[in-house]
PDB file of N, CA and C in Angstrom:
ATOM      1  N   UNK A   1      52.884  61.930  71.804  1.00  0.00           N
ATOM      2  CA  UNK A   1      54.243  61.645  71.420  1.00  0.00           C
ATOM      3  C   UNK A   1      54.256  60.617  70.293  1.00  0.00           C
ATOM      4  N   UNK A   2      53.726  59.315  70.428  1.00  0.00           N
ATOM      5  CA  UNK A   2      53.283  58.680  69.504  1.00  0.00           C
ATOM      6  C   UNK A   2      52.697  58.935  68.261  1.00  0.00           C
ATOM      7  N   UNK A   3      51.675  59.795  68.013  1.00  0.00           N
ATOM      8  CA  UNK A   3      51.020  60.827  66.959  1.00  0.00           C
ATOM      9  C   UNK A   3      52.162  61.637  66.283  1.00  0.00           C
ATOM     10  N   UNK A   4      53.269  62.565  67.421  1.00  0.00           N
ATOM     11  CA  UNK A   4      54.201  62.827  66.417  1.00  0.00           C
ATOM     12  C   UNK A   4      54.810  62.042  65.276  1.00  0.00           C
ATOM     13  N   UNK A   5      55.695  61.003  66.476  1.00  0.00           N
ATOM     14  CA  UNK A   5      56.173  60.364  65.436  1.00  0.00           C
ATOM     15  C   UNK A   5      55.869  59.684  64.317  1.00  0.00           C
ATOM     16  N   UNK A   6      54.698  59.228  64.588  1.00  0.00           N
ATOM     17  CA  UNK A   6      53.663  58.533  63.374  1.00  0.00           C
ATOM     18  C   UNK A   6      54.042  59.674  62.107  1.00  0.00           C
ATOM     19  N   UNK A   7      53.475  60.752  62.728  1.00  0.00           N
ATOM     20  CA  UNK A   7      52.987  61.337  61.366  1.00  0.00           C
ATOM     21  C   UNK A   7      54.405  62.357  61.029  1.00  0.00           C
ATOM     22  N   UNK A   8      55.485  62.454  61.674  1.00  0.00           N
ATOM     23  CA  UNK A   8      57.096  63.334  60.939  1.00  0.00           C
ATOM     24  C   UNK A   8      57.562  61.691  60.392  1.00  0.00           C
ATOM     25  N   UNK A   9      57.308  60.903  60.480  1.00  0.00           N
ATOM     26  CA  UNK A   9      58.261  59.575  60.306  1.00  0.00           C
ATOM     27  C   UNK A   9      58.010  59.212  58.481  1.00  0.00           C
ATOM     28  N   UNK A  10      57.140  59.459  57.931  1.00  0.00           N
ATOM     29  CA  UNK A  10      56.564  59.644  56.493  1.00  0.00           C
ATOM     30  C   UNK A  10      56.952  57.866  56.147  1.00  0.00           C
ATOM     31  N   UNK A  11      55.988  57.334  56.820  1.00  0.00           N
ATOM     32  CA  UNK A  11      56.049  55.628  56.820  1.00  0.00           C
ATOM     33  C   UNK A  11      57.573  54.702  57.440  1.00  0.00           C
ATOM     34  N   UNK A  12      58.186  55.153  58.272  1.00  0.00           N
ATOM     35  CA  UNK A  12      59.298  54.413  58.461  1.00  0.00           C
ATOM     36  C   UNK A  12      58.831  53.976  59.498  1.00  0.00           C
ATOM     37  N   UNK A  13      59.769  53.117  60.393  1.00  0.00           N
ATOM     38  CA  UNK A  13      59.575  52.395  61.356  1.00  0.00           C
ATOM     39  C   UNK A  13      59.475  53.164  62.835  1.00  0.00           C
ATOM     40  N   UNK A  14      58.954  53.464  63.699  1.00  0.00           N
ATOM     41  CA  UNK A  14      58.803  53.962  64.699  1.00  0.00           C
ATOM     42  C   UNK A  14      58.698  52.947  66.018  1.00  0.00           C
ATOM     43  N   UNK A  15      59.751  53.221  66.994  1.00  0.00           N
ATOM     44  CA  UNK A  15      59.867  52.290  68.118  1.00  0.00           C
ATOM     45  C   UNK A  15      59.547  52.749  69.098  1.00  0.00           C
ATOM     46  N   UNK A  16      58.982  51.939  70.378  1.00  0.00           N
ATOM     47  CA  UNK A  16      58.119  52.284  71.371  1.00  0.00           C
ATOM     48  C   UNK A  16      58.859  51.057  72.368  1.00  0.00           C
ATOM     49  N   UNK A  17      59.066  51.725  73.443  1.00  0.00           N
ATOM     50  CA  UNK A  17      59.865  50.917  74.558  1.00  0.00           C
ATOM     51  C   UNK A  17      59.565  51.294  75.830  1.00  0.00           C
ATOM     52  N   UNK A  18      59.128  50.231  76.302  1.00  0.00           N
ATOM     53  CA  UNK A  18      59.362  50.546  78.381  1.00  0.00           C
ATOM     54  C   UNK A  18      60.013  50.165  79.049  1.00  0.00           C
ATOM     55  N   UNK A  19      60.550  50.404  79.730  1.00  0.00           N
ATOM     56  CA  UNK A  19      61.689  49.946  80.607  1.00  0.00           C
ATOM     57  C   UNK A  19      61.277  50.532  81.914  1.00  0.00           C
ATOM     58  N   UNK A  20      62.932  50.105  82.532  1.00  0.00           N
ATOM     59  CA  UNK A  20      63.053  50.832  83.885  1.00  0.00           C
ATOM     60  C   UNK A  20      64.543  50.542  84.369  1.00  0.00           C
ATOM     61  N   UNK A  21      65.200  51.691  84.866  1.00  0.00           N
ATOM     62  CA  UNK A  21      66.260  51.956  85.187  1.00  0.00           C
ATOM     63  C   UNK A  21      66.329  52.614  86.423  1.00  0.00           C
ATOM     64  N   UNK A  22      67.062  51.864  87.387  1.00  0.00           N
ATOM     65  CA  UNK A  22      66.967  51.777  89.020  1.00  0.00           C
ATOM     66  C   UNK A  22      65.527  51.879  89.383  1.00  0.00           C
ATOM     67  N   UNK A  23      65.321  52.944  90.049  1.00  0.00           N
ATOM     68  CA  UNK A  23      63.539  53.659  90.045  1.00  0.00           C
ATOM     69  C   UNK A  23      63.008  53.975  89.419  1.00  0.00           C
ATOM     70  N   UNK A  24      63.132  54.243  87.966  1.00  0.00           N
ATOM     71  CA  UNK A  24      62.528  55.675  87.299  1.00  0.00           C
ATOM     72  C   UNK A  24      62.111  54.034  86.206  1.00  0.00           C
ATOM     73  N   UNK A  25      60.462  54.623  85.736  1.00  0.00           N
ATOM     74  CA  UNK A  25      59.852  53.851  84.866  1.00  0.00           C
ATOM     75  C   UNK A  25      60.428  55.094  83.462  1.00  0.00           C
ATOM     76  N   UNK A  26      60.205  54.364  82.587  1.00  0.00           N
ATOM     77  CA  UNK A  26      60.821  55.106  81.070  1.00  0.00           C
ATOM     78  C   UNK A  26      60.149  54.584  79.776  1.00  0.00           C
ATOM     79  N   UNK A  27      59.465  55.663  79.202  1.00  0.00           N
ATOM     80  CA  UNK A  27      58.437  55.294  77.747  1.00  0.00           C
ATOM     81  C   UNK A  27      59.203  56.023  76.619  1.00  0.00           C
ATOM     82  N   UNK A  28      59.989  55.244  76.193  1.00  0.00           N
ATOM     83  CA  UNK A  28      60.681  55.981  74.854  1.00  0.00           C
ATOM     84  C   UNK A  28      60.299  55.564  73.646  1.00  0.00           C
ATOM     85  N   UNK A  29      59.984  56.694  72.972  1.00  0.00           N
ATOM     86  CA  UNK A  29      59.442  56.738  71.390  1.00  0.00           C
ATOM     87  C   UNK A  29      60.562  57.143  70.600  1.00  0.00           C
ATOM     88  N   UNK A  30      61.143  56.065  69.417  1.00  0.00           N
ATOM     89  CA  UNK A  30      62.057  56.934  68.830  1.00  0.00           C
ATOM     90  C   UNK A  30      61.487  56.555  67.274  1.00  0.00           C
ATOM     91  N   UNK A  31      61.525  57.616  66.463  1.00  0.00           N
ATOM     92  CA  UNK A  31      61.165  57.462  65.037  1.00  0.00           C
ATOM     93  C   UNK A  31      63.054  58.345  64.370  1.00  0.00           C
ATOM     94  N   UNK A  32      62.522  57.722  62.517  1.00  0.00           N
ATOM     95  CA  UNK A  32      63.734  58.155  61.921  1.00  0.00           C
ATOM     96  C   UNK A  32      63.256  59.347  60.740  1.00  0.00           C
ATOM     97  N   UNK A  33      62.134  60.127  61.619  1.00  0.00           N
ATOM     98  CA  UNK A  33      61.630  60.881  60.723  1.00  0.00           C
ATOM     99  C   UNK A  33      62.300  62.371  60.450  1.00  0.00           C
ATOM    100  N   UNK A  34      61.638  63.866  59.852  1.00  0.00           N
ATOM    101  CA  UNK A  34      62.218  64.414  59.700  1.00  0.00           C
ATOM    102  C   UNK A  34      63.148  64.802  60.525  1.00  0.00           C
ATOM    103  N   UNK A  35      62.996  65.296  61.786  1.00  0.00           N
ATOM    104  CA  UNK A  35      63.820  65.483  63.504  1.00  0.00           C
ATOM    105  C   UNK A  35      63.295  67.244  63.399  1.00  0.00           C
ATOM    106  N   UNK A  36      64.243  67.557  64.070  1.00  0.00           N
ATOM    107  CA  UNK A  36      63.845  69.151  64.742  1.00  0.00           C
ATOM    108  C   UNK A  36      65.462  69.952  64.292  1.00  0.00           C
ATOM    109  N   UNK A  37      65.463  70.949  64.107  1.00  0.00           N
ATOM    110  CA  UNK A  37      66.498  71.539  63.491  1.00  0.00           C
ATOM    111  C   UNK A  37      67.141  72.210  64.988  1.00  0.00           C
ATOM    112  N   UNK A  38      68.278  71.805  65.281  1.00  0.00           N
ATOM    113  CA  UNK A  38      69.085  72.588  66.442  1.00  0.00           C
ATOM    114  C   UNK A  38      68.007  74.046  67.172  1.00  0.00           C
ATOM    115  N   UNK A  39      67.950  74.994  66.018  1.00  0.00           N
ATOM    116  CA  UNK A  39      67.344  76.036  66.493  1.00  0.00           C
ATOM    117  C   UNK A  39      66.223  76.309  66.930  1.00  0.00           C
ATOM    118  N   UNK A  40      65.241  75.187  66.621  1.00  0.00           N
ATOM    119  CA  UNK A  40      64.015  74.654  66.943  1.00  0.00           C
ATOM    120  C   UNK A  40      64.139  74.432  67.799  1.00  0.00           C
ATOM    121  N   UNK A  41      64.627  73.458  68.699  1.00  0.00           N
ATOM    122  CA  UNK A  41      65.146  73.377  69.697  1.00  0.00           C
ATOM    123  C   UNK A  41      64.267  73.788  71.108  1.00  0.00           C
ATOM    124  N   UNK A  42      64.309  74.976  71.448  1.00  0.00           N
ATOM    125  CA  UNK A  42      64.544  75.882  72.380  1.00  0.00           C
ATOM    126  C   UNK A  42      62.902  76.241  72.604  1.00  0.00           C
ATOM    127  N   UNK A  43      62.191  76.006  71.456  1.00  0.00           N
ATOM    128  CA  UNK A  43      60.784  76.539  71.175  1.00  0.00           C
ATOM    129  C   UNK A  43      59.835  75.159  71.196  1.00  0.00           C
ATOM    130  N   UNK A  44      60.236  74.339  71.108  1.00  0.00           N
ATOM    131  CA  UNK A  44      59.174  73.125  70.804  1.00  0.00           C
ATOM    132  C   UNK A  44      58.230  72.702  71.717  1.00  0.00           C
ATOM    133  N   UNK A  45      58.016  73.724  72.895  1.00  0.00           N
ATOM    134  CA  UNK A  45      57.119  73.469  74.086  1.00  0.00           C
ATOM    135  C   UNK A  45      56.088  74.407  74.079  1.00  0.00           C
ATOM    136  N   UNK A  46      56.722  75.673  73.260  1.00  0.00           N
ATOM    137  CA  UNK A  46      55.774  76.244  72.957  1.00  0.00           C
ATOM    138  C   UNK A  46      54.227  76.198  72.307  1.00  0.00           C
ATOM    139  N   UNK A  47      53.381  76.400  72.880  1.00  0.00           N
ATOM    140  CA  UNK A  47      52.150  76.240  72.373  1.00  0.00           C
ATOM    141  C   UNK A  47      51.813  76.899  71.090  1.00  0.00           C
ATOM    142  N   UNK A  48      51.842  76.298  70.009  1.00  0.00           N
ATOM    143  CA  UNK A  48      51.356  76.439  68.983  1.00  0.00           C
ATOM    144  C   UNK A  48      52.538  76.616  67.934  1.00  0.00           C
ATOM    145  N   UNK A  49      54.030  76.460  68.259  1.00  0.00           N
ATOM    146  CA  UNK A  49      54.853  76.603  67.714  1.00  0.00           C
ATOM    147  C   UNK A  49      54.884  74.928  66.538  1.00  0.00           C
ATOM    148  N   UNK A  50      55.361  75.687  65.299  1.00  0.00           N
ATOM    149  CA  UNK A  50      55.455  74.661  64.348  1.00  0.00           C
ATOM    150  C   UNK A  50      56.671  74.979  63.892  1.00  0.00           C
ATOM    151  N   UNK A  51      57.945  74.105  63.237  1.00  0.00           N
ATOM    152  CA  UNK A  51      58.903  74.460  62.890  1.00  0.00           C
ATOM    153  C   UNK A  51      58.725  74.413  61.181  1.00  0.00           C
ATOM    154  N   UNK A  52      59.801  75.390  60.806  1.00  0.00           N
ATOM    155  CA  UNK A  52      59.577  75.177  59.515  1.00  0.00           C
ATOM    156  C   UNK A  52      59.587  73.899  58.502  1.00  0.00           C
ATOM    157  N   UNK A  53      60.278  72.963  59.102  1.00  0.00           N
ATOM    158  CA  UNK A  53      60.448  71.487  58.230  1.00  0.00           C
ATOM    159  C   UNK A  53      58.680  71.163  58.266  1.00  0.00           C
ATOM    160  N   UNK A  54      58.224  71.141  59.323  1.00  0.00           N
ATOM    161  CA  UNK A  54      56.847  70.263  60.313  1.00  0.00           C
ATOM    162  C   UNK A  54      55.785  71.262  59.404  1.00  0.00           C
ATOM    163  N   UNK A  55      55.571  72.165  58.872  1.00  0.00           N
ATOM    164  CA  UNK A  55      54.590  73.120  58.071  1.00  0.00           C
ATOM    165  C   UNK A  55      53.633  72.350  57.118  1.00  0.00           C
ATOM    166  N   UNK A  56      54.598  71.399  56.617  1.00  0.00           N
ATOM    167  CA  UNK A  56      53.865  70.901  55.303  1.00  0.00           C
ATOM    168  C   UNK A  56      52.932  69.300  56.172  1.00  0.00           C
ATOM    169  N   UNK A  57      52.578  69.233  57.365  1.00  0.00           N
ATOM    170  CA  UNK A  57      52.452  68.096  58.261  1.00  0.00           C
ATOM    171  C   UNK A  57      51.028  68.964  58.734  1.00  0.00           C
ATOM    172  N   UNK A  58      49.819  68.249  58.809  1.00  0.00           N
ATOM    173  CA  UNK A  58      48.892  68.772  59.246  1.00  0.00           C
ATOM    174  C   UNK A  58      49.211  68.747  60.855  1.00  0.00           C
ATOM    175  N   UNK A  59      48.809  69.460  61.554  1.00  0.00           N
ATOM    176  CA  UNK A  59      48.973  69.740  62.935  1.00  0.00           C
ATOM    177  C   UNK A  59      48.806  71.247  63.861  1.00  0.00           C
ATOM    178  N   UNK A  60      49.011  71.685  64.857  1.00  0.00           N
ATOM    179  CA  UNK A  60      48.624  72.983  65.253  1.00  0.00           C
ATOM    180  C   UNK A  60      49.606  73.132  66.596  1.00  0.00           C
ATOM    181  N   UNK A  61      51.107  72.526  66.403  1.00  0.00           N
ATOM    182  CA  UNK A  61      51.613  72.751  67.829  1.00  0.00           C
ATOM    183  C   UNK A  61      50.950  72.441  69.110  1.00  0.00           C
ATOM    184  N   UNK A  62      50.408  72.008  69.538  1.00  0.00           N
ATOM    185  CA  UNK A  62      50.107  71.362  70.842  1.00  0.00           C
ATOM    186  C   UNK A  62      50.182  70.432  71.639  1.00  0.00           C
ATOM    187  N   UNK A  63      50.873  69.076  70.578  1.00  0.00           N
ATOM    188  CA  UNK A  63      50.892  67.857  71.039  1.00  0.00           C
ATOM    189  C   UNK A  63      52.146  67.929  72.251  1.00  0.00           C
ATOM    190  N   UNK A  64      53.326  68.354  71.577  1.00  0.00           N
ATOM    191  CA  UNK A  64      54.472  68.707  72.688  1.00  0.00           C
ATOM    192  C   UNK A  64      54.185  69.120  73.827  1.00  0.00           C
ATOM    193  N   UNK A  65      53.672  70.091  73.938  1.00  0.00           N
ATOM    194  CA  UNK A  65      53.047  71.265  75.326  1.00  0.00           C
ATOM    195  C   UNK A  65      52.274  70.432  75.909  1.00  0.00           C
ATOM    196  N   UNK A  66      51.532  70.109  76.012  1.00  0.00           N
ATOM    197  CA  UNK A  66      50.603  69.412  75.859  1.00  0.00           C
ATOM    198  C   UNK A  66      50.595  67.609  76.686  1.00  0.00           C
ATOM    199  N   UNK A  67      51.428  67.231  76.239  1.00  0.00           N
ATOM    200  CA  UNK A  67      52.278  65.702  76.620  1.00  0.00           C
ATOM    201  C   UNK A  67      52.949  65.876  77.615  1.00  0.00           C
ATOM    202  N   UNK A  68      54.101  67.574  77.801  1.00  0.00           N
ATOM    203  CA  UNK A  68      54.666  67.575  78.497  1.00  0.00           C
ATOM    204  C   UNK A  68      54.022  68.007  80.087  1.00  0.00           C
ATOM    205  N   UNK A  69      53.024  68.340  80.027  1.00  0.00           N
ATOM    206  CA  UNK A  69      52.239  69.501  80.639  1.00  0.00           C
ATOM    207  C   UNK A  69      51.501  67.989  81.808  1.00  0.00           C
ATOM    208  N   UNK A  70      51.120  67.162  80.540  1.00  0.00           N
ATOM    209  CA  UNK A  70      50.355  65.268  81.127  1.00  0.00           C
ATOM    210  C   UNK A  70      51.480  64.494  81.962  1.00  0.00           C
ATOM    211  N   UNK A  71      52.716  64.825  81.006  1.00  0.00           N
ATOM    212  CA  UNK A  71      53.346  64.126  82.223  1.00  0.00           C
ATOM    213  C   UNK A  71      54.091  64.735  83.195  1.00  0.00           C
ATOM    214  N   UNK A  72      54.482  65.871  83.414  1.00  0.00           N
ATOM    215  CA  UNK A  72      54.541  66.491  84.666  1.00  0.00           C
ATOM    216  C   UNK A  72      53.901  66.223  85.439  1.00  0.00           C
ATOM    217  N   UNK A  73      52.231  66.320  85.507  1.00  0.00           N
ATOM    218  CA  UNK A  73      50.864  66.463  86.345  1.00  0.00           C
ATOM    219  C   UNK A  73      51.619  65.014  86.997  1.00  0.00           C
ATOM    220  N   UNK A  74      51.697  64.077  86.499  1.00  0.00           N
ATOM    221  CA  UNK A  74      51.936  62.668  87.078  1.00  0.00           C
ATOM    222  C   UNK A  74      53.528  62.376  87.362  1.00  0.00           C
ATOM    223  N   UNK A  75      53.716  63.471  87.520  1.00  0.00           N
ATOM    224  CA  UNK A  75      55.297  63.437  88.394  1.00  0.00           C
ATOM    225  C   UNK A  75      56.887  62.757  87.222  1.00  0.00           C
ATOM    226  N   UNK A  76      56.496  63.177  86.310  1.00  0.00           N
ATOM    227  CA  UNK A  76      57.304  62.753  85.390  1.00  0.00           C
ATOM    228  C   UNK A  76      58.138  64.241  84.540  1.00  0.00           C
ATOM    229  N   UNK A  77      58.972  63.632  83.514  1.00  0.00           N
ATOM    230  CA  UNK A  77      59.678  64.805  82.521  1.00  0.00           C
ATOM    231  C   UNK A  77      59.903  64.046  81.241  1.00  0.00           C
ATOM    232  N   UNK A  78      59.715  64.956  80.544  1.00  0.00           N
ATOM    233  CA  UNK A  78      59.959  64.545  79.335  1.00  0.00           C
ATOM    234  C   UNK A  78      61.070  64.996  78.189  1.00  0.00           C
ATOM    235  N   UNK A  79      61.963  64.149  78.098  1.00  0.00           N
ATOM    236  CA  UNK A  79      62.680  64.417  77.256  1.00  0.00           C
ATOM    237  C   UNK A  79      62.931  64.543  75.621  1.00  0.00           C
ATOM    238  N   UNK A  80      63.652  64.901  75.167  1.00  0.00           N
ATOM    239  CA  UNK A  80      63.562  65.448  73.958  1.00  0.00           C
ATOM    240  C   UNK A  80      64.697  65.639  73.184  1.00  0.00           C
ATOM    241  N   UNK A  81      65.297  64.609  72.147  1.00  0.00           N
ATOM    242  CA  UNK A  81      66.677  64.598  71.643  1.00  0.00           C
ATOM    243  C   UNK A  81      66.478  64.415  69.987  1.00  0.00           C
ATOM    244  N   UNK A  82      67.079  64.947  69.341  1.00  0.00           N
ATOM    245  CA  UNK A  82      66.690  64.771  67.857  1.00  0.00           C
ATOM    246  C   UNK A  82      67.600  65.184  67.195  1.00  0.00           C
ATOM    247  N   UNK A  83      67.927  64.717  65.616  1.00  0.00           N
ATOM    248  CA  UNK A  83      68.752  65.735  65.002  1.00  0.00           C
ATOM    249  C   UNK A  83      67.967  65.800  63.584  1.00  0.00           C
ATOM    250  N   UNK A  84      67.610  66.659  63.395  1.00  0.00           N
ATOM    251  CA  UNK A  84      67.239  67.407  61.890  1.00  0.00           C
ATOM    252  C   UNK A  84      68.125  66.319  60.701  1.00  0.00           C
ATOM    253  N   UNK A  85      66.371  65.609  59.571  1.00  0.00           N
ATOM    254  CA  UNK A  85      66.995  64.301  58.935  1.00  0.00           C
ATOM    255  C   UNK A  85      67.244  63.111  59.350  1.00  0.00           C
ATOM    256  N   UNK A  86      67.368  63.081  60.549  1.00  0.00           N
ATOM    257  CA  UNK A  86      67.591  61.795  61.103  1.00  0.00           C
ATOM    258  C   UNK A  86      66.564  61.539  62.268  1.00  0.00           C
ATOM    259  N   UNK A  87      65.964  61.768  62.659  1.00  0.00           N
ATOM    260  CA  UNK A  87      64.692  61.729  63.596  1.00  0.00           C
ATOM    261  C   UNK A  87      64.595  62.069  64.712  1.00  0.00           C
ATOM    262  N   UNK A  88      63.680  61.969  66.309  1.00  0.00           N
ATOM    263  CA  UNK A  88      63.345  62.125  66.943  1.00  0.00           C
ATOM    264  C   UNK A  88      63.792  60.745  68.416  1.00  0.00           C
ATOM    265  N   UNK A  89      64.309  61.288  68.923  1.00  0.00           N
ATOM    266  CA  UNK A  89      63.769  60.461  70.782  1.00  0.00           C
ATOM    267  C   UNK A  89      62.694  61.203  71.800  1.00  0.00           C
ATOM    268  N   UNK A  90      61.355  60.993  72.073  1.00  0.00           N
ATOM    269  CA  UNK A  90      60.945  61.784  73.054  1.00  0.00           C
ATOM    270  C   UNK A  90      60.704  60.048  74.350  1.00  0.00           C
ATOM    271  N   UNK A  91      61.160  60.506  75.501  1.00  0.00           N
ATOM    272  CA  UNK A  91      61.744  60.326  76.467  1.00  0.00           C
ATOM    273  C   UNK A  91      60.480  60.615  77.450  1.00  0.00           C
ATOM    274  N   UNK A  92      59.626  60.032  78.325  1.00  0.00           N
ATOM    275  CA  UNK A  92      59.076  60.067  79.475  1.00  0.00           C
ATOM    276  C   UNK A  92      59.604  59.466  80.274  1.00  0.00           C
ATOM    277  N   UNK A  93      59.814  59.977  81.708  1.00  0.00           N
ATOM    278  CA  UNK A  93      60.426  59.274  82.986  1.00  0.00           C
ATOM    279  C   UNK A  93      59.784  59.728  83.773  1.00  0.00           C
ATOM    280  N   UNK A  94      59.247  58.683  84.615  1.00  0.00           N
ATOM    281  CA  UNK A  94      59.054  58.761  85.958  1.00  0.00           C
ATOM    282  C   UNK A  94      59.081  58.095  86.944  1.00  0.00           C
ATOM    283  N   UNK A  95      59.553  59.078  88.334  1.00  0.00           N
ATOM    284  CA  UNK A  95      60.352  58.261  89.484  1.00  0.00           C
ATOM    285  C   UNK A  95      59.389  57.884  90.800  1.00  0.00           C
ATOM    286  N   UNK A  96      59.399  56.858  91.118  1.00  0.00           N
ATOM    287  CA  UNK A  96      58.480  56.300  92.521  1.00  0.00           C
ATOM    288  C   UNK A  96      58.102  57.576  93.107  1.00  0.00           C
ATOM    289  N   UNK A  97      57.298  57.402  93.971  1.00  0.00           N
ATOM    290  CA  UNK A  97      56.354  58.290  94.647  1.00  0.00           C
ATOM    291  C   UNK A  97      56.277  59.812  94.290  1.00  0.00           C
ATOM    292  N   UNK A  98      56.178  59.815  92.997  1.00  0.00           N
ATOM    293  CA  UNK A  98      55.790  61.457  92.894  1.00  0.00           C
ATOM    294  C   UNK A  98      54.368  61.262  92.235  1.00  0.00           C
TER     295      UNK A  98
END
């Protein structure tokens, strides 16, 4: 998640936060890089899927799938909010005893 944003953010500032809200521990990454286009959307878990903005970005689709796949295993979800131009939130949560 971190690696994304590093490398869609094309040198801007990228923020990294932990918290916790009631039970649930929370690792949010937010960058102000390219973001994900609405229609993208729907596909970004897909393995090996690259969107058309993300093409010119060395990479091979996997980091998403991949992250999400790591934090499931450890009882978590990962979220995913963005708007195309304006950047990225990816969102890990996870709640006591899972």
């Amino acid at each position: 998640m971190l690696d994304n944003a590093l490398k869609y953010s094309d040198n801007q500032l990228v923020l990294v936060r932990f918290g916790y809200e009631g039970a649930q521990v929370h690792i949010r990454i937010e960058d102000r890089g390219i973001g994900i286009a609405p229609t993208d959307m729907s596909h970004i878990f897909q393995p090996f899927f690259r969107a058309d903005n993300a093409r010119s970005v060395v990479g091979h689709g996997v980091g998403l799938p991949l992250a999400r796949r790591i934090i499931e295993l450890h009882g978590g979800k990962l979220l995913i909010r963005s708007r195309l131009g304006a950047g990225t939130v990816a969102e890990a949560v996870f709640s006591p005893g899972r």
